[in-house]
N, C-alpha and C. Protein backbone atom coordinates (compact mmCIF):
# COMPACT_ATOMS: atom_id res chain seq x y z
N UNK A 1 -100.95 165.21 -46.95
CA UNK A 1 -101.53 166.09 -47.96
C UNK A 1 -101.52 167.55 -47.49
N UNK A 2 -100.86 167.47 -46.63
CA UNK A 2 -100.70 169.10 -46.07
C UNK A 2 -99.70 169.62 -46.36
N UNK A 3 -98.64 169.43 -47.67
CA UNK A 3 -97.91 170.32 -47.72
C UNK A 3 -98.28 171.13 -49.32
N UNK A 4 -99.56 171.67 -49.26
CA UNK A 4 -99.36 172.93 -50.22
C UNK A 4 -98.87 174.24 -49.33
N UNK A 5 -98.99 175.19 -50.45
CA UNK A 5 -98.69 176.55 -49.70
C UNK A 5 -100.32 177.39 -50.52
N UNK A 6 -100.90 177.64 -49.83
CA UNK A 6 -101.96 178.50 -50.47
C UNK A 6 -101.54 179.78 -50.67
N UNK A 7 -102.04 180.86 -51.44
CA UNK A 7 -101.77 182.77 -51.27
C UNK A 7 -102.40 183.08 -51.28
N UNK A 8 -103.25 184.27 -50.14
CA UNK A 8 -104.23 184.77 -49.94
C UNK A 8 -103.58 185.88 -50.30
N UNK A 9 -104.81 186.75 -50.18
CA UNK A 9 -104.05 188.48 -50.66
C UNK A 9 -105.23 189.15 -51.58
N UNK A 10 -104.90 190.68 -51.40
CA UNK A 10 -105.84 191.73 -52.14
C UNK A 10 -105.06 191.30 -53.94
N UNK A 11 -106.06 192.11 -54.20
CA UNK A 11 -105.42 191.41 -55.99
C UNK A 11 -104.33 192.51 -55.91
N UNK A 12 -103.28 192.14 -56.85
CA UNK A 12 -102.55 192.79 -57.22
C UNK A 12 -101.23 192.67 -56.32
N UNK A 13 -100.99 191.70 -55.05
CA UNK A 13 -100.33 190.99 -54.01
C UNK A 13 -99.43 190.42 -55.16
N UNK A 14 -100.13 190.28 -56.13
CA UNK A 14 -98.37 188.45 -56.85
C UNK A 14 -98.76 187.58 -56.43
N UNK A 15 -100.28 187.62 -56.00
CA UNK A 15 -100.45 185.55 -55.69
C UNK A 15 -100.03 185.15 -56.80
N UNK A 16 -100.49 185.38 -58.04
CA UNK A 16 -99.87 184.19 -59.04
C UNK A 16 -98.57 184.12 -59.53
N UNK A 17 -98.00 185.98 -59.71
CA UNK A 17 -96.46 185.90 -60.25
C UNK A 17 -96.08 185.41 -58.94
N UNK A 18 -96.03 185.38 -57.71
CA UNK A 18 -95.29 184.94 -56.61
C UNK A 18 -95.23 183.91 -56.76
N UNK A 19 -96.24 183.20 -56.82
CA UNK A 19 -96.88 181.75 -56.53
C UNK A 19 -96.37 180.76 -57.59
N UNK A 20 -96.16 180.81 -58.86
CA UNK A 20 -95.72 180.55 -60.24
C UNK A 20 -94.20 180.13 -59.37
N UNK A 21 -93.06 181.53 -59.16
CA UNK A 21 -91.78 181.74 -59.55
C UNK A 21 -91.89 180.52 -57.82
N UNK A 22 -91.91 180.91 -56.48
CA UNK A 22 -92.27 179.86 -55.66
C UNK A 22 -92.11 178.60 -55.97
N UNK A 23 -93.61 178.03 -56.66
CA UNK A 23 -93.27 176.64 -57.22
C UNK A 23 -92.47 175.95 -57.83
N UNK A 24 -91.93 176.92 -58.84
CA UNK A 24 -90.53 176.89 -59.39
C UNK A 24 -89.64 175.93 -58.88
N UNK A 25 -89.32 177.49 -57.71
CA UNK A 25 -88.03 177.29 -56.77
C UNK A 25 -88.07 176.52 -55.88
N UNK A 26 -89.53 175.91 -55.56
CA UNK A 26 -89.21 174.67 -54.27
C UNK A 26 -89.67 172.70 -54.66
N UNK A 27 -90.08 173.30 -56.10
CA UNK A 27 -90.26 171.85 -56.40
C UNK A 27 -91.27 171.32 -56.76
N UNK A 28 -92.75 172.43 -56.92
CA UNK A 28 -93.66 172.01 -56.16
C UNK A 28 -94.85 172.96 -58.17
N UNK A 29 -95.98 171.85 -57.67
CA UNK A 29 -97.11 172.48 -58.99
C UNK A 29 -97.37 173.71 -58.45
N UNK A 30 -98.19 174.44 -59.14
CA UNK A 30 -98.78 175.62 -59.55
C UNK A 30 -100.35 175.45 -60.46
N UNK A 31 -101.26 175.99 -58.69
CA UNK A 31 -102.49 176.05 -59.57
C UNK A 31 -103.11 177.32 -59.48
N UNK A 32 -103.64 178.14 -60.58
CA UNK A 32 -104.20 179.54 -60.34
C UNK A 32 -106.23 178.90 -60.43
N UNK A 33 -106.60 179.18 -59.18
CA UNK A 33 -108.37 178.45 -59.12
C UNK A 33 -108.61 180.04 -60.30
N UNK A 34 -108.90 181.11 -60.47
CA UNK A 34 -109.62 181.51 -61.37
C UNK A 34 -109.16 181.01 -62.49
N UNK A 35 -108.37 180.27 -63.15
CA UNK A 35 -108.22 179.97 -64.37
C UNK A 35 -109.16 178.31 -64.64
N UNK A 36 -108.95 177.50 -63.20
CA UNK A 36 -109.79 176.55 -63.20
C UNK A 36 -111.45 176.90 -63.29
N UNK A 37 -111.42 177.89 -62.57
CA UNK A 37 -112.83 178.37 -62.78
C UNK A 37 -113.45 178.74 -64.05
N UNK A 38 -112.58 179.71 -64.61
CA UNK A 38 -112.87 179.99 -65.92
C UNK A 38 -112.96 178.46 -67.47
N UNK A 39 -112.08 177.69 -66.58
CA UNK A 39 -112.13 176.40 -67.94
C UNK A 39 -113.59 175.31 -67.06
N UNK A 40 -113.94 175.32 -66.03
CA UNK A 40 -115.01 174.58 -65.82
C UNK A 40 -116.49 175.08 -65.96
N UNK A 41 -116.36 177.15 -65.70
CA UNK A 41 -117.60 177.22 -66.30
C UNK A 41 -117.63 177.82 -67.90
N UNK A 42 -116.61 177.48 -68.40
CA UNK A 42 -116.32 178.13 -70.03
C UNK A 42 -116.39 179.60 -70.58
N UNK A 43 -116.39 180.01 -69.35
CA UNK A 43 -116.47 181.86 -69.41
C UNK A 43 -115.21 182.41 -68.56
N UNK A 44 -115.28 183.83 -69.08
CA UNK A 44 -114.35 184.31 -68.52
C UNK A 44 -115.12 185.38 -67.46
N UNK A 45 -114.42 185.29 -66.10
CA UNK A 45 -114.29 185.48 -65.01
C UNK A 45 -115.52 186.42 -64.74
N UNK A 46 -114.90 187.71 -65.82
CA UNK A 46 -116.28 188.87 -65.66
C UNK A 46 -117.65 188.99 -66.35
N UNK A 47 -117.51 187.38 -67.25
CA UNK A 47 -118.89 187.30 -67.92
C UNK A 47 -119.51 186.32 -66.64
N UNK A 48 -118.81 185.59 -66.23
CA UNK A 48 -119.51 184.61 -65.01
C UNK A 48 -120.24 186.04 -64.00
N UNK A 49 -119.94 186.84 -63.63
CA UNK A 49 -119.77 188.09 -62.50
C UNK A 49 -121.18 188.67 -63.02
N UNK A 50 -121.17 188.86 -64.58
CA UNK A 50 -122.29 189.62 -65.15
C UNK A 50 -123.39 188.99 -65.29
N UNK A 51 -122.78 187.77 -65.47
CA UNK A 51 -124.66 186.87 -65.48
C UNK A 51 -125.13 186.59 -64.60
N UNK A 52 -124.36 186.15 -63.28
CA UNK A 52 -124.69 185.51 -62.11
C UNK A 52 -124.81 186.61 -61.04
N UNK A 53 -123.69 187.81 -60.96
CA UNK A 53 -123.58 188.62 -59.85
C UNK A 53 -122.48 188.18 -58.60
N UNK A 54 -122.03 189.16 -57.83
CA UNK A 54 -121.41 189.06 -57.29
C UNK A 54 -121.08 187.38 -56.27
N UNK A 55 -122.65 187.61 -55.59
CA UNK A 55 -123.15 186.24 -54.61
C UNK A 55 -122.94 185.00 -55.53
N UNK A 56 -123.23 184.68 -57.21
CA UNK A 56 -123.47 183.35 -57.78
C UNK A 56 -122.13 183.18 -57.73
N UNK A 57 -121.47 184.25 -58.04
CA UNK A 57 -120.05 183.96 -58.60
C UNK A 57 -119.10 183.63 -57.07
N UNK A 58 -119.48 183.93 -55.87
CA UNK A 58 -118.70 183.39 -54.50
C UNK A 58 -119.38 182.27 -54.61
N UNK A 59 -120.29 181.89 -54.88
CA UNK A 59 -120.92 180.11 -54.67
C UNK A 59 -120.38 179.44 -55.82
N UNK A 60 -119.99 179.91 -57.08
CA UNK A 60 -118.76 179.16 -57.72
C UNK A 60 -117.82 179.07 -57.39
N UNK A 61 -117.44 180.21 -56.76
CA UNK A 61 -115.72 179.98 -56.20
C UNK A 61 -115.07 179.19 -54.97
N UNK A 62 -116.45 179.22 -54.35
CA UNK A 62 -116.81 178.40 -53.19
C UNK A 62 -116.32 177.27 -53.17
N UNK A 63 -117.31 176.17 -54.32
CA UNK A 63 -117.27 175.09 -55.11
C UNK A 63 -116.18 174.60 -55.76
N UNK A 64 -115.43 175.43 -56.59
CA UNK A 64 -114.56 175.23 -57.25
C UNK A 64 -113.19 175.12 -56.28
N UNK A 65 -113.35 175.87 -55.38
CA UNK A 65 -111.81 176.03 -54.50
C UNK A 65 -112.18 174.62 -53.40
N UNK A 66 -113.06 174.29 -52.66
CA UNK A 66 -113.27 173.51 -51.77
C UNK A 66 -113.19 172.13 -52.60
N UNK A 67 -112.94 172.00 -53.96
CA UNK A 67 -113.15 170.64 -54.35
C UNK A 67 -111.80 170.58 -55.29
N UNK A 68 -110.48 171.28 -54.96
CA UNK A 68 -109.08 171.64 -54.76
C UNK A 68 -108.64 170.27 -54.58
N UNK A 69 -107.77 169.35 -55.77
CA UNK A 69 -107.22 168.12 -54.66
C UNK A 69 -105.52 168.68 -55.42
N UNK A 70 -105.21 168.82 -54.56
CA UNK A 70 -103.38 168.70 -55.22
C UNK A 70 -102.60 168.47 -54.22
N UNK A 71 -101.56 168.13 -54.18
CA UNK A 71 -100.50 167.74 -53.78
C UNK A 71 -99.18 168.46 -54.01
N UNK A 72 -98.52 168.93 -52.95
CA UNK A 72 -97.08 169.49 -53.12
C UNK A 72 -97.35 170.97 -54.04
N UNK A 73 -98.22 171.38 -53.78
CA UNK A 73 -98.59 172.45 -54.84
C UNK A 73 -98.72 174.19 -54.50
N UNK A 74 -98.32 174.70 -54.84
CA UNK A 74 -98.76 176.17 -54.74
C UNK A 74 -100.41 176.56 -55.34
N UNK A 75 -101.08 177.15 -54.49
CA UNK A 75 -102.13 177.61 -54.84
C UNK A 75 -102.79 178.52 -54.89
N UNK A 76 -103.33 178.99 -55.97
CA UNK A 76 -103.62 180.69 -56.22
C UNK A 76 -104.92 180.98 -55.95
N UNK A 77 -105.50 180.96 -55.40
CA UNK A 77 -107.09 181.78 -55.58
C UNK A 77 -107.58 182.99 -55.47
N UNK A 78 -108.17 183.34 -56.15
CA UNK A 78 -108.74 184.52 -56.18
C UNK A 78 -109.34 185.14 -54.66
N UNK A 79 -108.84 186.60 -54.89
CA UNK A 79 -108.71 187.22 -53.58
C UNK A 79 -110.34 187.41 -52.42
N UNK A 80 -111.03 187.54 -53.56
CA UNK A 80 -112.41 186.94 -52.60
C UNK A 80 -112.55 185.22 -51.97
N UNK A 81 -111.88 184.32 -52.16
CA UNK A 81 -111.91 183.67 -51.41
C UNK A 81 -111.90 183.28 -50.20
N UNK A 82 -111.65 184.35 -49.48
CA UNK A 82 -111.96 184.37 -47.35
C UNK A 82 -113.14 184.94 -47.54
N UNK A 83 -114.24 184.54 -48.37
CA UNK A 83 -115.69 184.75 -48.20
C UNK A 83 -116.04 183.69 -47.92
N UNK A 84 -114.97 182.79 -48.38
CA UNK A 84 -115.95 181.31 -48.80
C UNK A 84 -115.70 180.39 -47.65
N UNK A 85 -116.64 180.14 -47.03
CA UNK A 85 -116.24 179.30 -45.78
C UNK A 85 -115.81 177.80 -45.82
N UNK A 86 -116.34 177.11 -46.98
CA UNK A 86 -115.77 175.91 -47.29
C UNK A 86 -114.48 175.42 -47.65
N UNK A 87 -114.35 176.50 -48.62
CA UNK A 87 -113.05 176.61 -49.00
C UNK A 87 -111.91 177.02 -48.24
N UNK A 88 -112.17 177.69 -47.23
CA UNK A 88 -110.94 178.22 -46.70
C UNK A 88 -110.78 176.92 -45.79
N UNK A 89 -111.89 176.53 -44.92
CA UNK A 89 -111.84 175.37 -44.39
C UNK A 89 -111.28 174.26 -45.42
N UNK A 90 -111.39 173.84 -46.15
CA UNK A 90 -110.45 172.78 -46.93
C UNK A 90 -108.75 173.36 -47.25
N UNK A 91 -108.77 174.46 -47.54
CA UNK A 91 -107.35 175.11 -47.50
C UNK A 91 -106.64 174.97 -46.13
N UNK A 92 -107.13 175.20 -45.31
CA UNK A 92 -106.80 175.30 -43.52
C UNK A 92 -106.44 173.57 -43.38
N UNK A 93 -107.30 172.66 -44.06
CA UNK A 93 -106.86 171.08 -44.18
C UNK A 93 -105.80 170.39 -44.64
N UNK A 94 -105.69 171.62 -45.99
CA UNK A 94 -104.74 170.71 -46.89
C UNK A 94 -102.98 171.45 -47.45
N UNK A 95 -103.15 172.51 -46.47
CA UNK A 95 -101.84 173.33 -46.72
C UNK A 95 -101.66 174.17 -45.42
N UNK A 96 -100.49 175.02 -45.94
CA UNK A 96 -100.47 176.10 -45.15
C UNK A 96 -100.92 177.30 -45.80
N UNK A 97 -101.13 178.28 -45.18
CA UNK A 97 -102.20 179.46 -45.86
C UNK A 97 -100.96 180.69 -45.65
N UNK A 98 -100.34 181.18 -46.95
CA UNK A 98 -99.72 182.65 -46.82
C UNK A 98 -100.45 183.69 -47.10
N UNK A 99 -100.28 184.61 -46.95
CA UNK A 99 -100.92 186.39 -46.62
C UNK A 99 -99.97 186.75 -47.58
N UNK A 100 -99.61 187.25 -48.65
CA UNK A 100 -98.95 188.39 -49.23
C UNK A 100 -99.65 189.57 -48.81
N UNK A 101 -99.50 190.33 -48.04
CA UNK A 101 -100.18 191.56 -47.28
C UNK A 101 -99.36 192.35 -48.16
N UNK A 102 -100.11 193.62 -47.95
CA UNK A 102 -99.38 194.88 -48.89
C UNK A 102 -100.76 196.12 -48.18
N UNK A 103 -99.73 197.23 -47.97
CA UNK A 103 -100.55 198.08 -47.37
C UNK A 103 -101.63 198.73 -48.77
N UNK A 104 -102.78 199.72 -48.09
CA UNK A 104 -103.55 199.93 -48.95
C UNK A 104 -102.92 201.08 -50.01
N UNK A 105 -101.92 201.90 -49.58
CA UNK A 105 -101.31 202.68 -50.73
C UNK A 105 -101.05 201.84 -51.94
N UNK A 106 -99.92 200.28 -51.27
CA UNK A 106 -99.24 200.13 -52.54
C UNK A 106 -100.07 199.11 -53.04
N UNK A 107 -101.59 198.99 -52.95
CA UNK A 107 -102.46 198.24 -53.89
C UNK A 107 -103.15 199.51 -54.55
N UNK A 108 -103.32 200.45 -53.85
CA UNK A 108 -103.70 201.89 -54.58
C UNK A 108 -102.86 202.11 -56.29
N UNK A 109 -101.70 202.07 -55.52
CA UNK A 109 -100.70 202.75 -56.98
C UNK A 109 -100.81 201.45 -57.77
N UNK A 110 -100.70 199.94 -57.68
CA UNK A 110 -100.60 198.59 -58.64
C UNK A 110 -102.18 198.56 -59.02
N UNK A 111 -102.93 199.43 -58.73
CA UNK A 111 -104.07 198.80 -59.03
C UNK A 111 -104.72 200.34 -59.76
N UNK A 112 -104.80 200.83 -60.79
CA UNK A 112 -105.15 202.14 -61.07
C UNK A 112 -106.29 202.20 -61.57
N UNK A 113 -106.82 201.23 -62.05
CA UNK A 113 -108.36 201.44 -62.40
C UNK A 113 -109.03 199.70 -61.87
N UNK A 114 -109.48 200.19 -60.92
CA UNK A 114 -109.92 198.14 -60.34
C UNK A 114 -111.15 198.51 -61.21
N UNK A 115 -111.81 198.73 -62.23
CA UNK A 115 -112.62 197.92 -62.41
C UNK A 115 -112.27 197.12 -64.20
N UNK A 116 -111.15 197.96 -64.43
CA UNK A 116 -109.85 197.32 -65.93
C UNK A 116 -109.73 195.98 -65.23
N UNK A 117 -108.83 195.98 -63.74
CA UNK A 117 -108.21 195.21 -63.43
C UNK A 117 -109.86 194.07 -62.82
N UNK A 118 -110.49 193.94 -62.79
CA UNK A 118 -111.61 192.89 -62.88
C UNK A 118 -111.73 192.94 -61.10
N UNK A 119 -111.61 194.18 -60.55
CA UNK A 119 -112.03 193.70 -58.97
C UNK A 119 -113.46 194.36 -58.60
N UNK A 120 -113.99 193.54 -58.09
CA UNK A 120 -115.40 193.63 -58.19
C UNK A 120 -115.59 194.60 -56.75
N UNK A 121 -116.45 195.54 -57.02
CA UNK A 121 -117.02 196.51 -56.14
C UNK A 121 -118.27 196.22 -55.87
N UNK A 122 -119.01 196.10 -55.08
CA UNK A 122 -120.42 196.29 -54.50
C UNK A 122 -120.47 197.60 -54.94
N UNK A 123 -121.79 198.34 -55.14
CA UNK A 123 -122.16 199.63 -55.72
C UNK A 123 -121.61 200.50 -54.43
N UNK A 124 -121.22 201.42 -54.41
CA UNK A 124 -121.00 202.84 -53.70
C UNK A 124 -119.74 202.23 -52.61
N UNK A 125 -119.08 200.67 -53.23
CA UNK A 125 -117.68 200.34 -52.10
C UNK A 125 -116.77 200.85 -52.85
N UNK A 126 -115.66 201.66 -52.20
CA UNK A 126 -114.74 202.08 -52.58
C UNK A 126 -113.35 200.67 -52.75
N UNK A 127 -112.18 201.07 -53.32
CA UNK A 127 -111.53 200.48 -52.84
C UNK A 127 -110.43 200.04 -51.83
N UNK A 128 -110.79 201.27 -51.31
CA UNK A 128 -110.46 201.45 -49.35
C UNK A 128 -111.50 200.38 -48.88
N UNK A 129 -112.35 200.85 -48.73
CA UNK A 129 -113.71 200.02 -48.07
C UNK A 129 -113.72 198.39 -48.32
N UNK A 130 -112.90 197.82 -49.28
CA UNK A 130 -113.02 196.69 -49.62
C UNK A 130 -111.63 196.03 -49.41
N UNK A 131 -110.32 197.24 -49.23
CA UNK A 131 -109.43 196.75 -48.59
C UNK A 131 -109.61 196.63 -46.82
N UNK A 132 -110.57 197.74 -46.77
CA UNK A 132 -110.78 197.16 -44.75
C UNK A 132 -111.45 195.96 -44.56
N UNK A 133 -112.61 195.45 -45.50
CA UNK A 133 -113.13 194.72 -45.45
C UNK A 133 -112.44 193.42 -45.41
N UNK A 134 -111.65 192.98 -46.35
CA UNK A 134 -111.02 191.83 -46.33
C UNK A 134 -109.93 191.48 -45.46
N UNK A 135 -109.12 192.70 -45.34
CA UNK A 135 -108.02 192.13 -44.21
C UNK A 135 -108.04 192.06 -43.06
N UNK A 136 -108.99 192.01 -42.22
CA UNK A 136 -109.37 190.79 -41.25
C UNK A 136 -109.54 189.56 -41.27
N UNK A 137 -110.33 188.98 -42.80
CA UNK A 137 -110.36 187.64 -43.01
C UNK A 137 -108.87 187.48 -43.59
N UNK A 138 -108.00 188.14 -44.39
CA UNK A 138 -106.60 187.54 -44.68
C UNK A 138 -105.68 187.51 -43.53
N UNK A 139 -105.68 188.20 -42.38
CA UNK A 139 -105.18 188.14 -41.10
C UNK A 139 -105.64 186.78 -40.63
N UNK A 140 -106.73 186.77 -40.02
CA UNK A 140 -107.73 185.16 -39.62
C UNK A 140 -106.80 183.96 -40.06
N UNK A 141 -107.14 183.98 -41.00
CA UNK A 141 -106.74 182.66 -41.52
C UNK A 141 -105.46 182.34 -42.28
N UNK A 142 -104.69 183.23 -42.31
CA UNK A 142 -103.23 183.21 -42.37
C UNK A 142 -102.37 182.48 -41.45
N UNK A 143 -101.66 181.64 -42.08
CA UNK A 143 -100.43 181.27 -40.97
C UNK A 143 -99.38 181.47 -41.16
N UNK A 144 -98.77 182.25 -42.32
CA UNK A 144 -97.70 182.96 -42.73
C UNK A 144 -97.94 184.39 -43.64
N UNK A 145 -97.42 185.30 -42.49
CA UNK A 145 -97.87 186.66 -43.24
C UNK A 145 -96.52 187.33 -44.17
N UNK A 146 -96.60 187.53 -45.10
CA UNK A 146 -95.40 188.22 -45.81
C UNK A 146 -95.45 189.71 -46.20
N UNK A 147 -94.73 190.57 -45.71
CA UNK A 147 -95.23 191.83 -46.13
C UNK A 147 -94.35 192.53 -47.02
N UNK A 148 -94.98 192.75 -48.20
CA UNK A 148 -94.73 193.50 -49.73
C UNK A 148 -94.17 194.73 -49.70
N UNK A 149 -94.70 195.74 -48.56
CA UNK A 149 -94.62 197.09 -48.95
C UNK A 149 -92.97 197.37 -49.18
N UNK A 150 -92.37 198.20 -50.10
CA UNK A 150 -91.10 198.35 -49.94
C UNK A 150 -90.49 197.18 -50.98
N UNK A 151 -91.11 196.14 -51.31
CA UNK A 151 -90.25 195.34 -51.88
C UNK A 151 -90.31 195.03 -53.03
N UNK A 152 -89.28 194.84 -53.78
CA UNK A 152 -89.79 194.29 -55.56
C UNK A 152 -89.99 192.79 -55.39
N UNK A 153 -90.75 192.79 -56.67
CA UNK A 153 -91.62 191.54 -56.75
C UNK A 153 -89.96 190.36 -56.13
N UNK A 154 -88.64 190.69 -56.53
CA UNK A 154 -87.72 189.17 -56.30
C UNK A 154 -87.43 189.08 -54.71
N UNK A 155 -87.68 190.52 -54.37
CA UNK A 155 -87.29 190.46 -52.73
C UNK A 155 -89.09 189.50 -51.82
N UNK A 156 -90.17 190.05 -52.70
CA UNK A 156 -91.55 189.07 -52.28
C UNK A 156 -90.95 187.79 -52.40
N UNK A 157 -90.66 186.93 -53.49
CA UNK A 157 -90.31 186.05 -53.45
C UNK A 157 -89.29 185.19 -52.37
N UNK A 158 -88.79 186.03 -52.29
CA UNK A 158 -87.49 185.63 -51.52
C UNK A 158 -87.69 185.00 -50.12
N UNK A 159 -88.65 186.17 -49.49
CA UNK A 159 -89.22 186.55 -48.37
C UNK A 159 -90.72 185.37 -47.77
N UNK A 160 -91.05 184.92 -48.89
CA UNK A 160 -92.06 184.03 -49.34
C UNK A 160 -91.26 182.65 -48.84
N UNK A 161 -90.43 182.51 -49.54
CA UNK A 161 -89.40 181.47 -49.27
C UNK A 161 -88.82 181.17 -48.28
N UNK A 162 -88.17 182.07 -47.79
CA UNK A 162 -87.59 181.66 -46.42
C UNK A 162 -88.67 181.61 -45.48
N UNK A 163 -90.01 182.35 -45.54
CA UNK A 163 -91.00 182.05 -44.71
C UNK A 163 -91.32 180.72 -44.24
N UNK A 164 -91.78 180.03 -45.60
CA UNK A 164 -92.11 179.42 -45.80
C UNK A 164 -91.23 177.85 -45.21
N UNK A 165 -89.80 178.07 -45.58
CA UNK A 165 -89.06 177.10 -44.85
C UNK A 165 -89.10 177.37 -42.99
N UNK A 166 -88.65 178.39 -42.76
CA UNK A 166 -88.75 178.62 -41.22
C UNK A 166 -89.93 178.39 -40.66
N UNK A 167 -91.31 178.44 -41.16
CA UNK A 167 -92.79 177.93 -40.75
C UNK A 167 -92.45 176.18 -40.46
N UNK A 168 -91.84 175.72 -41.89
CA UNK A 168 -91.59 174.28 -41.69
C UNK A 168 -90.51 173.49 -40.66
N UNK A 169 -89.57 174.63 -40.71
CA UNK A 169 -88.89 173.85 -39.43
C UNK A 169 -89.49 173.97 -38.28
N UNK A 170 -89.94 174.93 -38.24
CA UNK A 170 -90.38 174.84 -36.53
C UNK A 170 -91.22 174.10 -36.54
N UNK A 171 -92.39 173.93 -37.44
CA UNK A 171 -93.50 172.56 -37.57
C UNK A 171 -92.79 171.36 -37.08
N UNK A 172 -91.90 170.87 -37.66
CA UNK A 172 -91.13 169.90 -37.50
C UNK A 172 -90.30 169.50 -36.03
N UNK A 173 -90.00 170.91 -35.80
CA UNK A 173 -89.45 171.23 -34.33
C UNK A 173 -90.36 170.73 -33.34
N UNK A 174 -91.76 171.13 -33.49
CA UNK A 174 -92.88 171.06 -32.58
C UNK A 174 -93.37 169.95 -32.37
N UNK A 175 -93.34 169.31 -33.63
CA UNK A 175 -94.22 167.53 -33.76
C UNK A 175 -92.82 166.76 -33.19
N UNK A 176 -91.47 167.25 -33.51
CA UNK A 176 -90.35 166.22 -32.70
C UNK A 176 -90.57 166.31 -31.24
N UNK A 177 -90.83 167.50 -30.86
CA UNK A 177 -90.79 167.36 -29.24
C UNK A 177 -92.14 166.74 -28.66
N UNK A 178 -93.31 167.05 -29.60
CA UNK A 178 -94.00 165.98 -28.95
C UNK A 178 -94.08 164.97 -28.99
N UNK A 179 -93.57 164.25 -30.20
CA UNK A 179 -93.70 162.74 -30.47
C UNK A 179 -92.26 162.58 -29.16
N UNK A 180 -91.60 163.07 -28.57
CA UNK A 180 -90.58 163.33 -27.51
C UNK A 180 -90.75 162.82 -26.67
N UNK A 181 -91.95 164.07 -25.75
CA UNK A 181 -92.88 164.07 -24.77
C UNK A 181 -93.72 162.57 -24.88
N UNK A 182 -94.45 162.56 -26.07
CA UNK A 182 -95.52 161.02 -25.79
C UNK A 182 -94.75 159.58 -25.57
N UNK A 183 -93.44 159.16 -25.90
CA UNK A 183 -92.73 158.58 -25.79
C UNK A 183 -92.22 158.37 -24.31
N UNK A 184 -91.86 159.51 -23.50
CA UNK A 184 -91.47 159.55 -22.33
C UNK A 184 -92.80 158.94 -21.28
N UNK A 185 -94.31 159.51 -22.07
CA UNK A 185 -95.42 159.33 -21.07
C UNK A 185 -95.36 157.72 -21.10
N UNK A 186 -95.43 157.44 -22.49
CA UNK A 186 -95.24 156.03 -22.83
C UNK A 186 -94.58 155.19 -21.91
N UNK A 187 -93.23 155.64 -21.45
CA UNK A 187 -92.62 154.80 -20.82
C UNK A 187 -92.55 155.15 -19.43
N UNK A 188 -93.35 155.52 -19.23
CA UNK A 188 -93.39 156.33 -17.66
C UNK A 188 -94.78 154.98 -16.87
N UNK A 189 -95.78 155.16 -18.34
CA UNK A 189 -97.20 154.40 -17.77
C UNK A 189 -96.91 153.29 -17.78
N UNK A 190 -95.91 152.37 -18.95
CA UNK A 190 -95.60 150.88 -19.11
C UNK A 190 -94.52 150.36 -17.94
């Protein structure tokens, strides 16, 4: 059950256009969690935000992402998700975790009014302040970083892709030589 690909990332990264065209191309579902979120609590995203607040709405997303079952799947979640400790821990279980990284200019220029685009500010956080904030946790818990700056959305993709295979061979590389190694101990002790 470990072969999804999760996308972490500041909004405006292409987790989902990435993540969509991805699944596509390797075979595999496509789930965006704010859209699950939005059909399990019957609201949309920024009415959940307005009734509940910033904190109710990470303990939904919490919930909703940690109780994630798919298979072979690409998975989108919303970019506050390296708040959520459950969730990332079940992501860290059940896939591999990509970074669409993108420096803070070119979420500056894709992102021209974050509060149109639904990204939630704490009062007096900029959106510098909330890009320093998070990319330590999208660094953390990344195991494939892809970096955007410079590239159009088909070269992200691309780049996504071959990541994504070269992560897997060497996985594969690594578990052959040890199942290698335990074999040799095997017959060393018998």
């Amino acid at each position: 059950m470990k072969n999804n690909l999760i996308f972490i990332g500041m909004p405006a990264v292409g987790k989902s256009t990435v993540g969509i065209v991805v699944a596509k191309r390797l075979g595999m579902n496509f789930i965006d969690v704010d859209l699950l979120i939005q059909e399990q609590e019957k609201k949309l995203l920024r009415e959940i935000i307005a009734e509940v607040g910033q904190d109710g709405f990470l303990k939904i997303e919490n919930r909703v992402n940690a109780a994630v079952k798919a298979e072979n799947s690409v998975i989108s979640p919303g970019g506050s998700v390296i708040y959520c400790r459950e969730a990332m821990k079940h992501y860290k279980e059940i896939g591999t975790i990509v970074y669409l990284k993108a420096s803070y200019q070119t979420i500056k220029r894709r992102i021209r009014n974050p509060k149109k685009r639904g990204v939630v500010l704490r009062d007096g956080q900029s959106l510098r302040d909330l890009y320093n904030e998070r990319v330590p946790y999208f660094e953390r818990y990344a195991d494939i970083t892809v970096c955007e700056d410079g590239c159009r959305i088909e070269d992200t993709i691309e780049n996504a892709i071959k990541a994504v295979k070269e992560y897997r061979k060497n996985k594969a590389q690594k578990r052959k030589a040890e199942e290698a190694k335990q074999k040799k101990r095997h017959r060393k002790n018998a």
